[in-house]
Structures are given as structure tokens and as C-alpha cells.
C-alpha atoms as a PDB file:
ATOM      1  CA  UNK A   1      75.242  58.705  25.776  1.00  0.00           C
ATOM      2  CA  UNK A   2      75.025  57.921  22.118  1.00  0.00           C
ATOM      3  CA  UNK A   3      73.803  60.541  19.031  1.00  0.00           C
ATOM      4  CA  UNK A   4      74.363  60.107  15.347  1.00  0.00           C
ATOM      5  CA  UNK A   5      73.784  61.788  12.433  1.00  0.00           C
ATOM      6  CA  UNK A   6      72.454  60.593   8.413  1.00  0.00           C
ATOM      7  CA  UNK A   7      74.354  62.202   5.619  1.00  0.00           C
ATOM      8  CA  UNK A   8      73.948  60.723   1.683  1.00  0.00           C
ATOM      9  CA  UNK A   9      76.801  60.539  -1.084  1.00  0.00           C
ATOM     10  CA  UNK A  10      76.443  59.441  -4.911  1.00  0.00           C
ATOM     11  CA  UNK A  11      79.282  57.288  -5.915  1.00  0.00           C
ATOM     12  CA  UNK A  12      80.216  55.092  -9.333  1.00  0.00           C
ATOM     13  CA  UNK A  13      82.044  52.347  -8.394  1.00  0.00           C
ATOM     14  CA  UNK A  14      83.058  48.474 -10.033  1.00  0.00           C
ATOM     15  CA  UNK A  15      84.222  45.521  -8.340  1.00  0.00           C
ATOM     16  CA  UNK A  16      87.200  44.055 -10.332  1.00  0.00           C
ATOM     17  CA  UNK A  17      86.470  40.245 -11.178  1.00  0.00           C
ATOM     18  CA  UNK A  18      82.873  40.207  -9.799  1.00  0.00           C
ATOM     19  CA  UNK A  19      79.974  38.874 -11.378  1.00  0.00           C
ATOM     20  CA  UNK A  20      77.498  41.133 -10.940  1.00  0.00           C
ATOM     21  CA  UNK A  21      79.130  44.237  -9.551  1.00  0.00           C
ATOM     22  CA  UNK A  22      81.907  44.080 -12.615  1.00  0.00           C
ATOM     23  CA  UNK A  23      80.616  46.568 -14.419  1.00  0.00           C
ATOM     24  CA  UNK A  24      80.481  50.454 -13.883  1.00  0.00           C
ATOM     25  CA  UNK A  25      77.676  51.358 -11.568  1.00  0.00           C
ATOM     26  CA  UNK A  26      76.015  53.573  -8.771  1.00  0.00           C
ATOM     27  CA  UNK A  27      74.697  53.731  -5.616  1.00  0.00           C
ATOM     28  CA  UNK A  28      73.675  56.669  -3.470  1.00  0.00           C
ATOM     29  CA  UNK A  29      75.445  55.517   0.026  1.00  0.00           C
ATOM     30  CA  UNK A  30      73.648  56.258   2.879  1.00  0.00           C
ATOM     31  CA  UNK A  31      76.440  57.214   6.248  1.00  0.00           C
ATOM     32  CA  UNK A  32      75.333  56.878   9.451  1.00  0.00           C
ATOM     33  CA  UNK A  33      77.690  58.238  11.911  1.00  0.00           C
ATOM     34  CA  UNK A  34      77.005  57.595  16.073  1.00  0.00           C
ATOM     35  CA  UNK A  35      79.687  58.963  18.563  1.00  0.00           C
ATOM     36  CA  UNK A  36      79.644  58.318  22.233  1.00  0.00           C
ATOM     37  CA  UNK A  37      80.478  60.586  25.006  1.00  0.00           C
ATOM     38  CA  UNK A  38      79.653  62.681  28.250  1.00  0.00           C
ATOM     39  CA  UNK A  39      76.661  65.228  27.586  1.00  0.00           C
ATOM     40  CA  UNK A  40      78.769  68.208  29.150  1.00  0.00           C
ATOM     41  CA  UNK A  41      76.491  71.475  29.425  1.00  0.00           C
ATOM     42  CA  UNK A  42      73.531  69.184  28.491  1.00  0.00           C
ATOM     43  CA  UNK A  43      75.232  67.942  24.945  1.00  0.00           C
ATOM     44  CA  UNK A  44      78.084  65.064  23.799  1.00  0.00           C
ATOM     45  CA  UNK A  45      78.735  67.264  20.601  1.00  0.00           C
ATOM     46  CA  UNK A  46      76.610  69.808  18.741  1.00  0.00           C
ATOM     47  CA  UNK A  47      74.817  68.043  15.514  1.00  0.00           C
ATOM     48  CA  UNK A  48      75.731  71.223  13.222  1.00  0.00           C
ATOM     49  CA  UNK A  49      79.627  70.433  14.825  1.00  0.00           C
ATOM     50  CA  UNK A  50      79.083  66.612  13.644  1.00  0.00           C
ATOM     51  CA  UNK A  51      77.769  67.169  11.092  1.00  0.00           C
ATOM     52  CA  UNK A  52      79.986  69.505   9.561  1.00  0.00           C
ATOM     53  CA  UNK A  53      83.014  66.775  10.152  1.00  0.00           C
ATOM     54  CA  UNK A  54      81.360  64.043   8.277  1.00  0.00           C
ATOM     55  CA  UNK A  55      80.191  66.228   5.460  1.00  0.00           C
ATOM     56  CA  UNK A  56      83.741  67.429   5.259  1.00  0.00           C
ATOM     57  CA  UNK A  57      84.864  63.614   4.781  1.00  0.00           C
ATOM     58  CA  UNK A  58      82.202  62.677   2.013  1.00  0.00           C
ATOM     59  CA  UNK A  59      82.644  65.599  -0.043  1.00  0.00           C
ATOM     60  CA  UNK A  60      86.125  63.926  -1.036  1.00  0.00           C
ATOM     61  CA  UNK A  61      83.803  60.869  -2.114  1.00  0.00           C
ATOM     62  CA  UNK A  62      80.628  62.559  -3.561  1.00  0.00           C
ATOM     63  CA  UNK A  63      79.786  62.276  -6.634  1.00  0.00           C
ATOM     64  CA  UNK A  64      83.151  60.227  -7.878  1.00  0.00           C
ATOM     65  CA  UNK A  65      83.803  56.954  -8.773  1.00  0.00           C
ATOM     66  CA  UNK A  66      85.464  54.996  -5.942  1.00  0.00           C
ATOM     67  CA  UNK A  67      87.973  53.258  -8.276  1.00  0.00           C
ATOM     68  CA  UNK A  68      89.669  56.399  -8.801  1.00  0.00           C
ATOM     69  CA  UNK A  69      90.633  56.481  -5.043  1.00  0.00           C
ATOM     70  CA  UNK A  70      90.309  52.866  -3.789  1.00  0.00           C
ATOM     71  CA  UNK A  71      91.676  49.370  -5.308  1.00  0.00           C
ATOM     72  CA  UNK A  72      88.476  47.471  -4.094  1.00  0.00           C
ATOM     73  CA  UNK A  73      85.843  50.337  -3.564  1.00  0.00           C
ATOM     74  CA  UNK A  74      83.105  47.405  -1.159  1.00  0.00           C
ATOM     75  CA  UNK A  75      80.975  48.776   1.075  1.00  0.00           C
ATOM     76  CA  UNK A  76      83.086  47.331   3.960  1.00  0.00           C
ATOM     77  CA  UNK A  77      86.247  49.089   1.986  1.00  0.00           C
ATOM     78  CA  UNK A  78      84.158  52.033   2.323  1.00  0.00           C
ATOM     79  CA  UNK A  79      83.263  52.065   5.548  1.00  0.00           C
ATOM     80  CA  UNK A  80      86.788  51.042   6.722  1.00  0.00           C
ATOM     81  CA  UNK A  81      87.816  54.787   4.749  1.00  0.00           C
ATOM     82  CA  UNK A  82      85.135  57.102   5.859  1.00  0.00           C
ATOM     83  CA  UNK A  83      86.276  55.461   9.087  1.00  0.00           C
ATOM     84  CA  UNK A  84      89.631  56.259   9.061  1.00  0.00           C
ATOM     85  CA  UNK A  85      89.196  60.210   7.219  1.00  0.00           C
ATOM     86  CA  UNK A  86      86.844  60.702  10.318  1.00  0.00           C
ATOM     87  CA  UNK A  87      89.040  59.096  13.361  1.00  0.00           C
ATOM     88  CA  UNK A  88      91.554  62.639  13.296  1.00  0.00           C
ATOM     89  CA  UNK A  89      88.476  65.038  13.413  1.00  0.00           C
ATOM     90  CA  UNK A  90      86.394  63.235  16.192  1.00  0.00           C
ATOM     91  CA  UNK A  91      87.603  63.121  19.370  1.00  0.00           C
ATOM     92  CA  UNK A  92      84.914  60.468  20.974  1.00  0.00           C
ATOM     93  CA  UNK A  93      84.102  56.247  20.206  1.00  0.00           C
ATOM     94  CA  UNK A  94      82.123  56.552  16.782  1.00  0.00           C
ATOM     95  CA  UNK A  95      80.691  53.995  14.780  1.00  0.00           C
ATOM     96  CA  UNK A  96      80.311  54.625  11.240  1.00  0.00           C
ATOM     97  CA  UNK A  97      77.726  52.481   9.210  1.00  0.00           C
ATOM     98  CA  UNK A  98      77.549  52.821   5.611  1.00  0.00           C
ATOM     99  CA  UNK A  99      73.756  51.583   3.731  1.00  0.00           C
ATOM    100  CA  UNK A 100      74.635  50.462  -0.121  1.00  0.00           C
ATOM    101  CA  UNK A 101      71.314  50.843  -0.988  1.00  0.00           C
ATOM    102  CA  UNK A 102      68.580  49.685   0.397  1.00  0.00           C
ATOM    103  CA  UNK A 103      68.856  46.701   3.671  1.00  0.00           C
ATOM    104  CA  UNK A 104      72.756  46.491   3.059  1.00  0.00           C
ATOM    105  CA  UNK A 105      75.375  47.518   5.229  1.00  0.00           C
ATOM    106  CA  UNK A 106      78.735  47.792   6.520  1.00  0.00           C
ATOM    107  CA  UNK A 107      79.890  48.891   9.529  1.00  0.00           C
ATOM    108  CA  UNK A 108      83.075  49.647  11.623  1.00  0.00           C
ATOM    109  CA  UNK A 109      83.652  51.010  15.187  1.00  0.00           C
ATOM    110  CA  UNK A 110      86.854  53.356  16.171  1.00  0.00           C
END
């Protein structure tokens, strides 16, 4: 069985030598987290419990700019962070899939 949750951070962030995305800018990053597991007692995980995790993890990122914590703050850099803060406080298969605005994406399974 698979569930997931939507949560939302606002980050600044620059690419370093790219064209377009050189310059200081922002995007509000949509995070789609889905775990996988055994619905024990008729549920995998409680959302509120999920949820809870994950909003742990972006507060670190919310409202910053990414530079200040990542060389090369890309969405798939991204992704491959929230990925790894949230592997030590999940204990099932999770996918985490991060929307930089609207019909891009990133994603990474752990």
C-alpha cells in the first residue's frame, strides 16, 4: 500500500554559471512525499505522523535561500537533500518528488 502527503516551501536560490537561473530568484517548491508499507490496524502510517516528519525537514529549508546550505541548490540537488534529511525519520520505501513550479520535477526513491 502506498499514501503520500503535499507540503509547500518558499526558497531563493541561483544556479552558479547558468543562463537563465544565474541570478537570485524564487520558487515556492511543492514536496510530495509517498511511503510504502503494511496497513497494520487498518493504516501504513498516520498522515498527522507523516506529516509532521516532512514538515520537520522543510522548515530547515523554508523561506531561505538554498545557496546558503547547498553548492548547486537544482531541483534534483533538492530532492536528493529532502531525501536524505527524511531517510533517518521514516522507517518505510518513500519516494520524495519535489515540483519547481509549475509541470517540473525531480524525484528520488529511498
Amino acid at each position: 500500500m502506498r499514501l503520500g502527503i503535499t507540503e509547500y516551501m518558499d526558497c531563493a536560490h541561483f544556479l552558479p554559471g547558468h543562463n537563465k537561473c544565474g541570478s537570485l530568484h524564487g520558487h515556492t517548491y511543492k514536496v510530495e512525499v509517498v511511503v510504502e508499507g503494511e496497513a497494520n490496524s487498518g493504516m501504513v502510517i498516520d498522515f498527522a505522523d507523516l506529516k509532521e516528519q516532512v514538515r520537520e525537514v522543510l522548515t530547515s529549508y523554508d523561506h531561505r535561500a538554498l545557496n546558503d546550505v547547498m553548492e548547486y541548490p537544482s531541483v534534483e540537488n533538492i530532492c536528493n537533500r529532502l531525501g536524505a534529511d527524511l531517510k533517518s525519520r521514516l522507517d518505510f520505501p518513500f519516494l520524495v518528488r519535489v515540483w519547481e513550479g509549475q509541470g517540473k520535477w525531480a524525484e528520488t526513491q529511498l
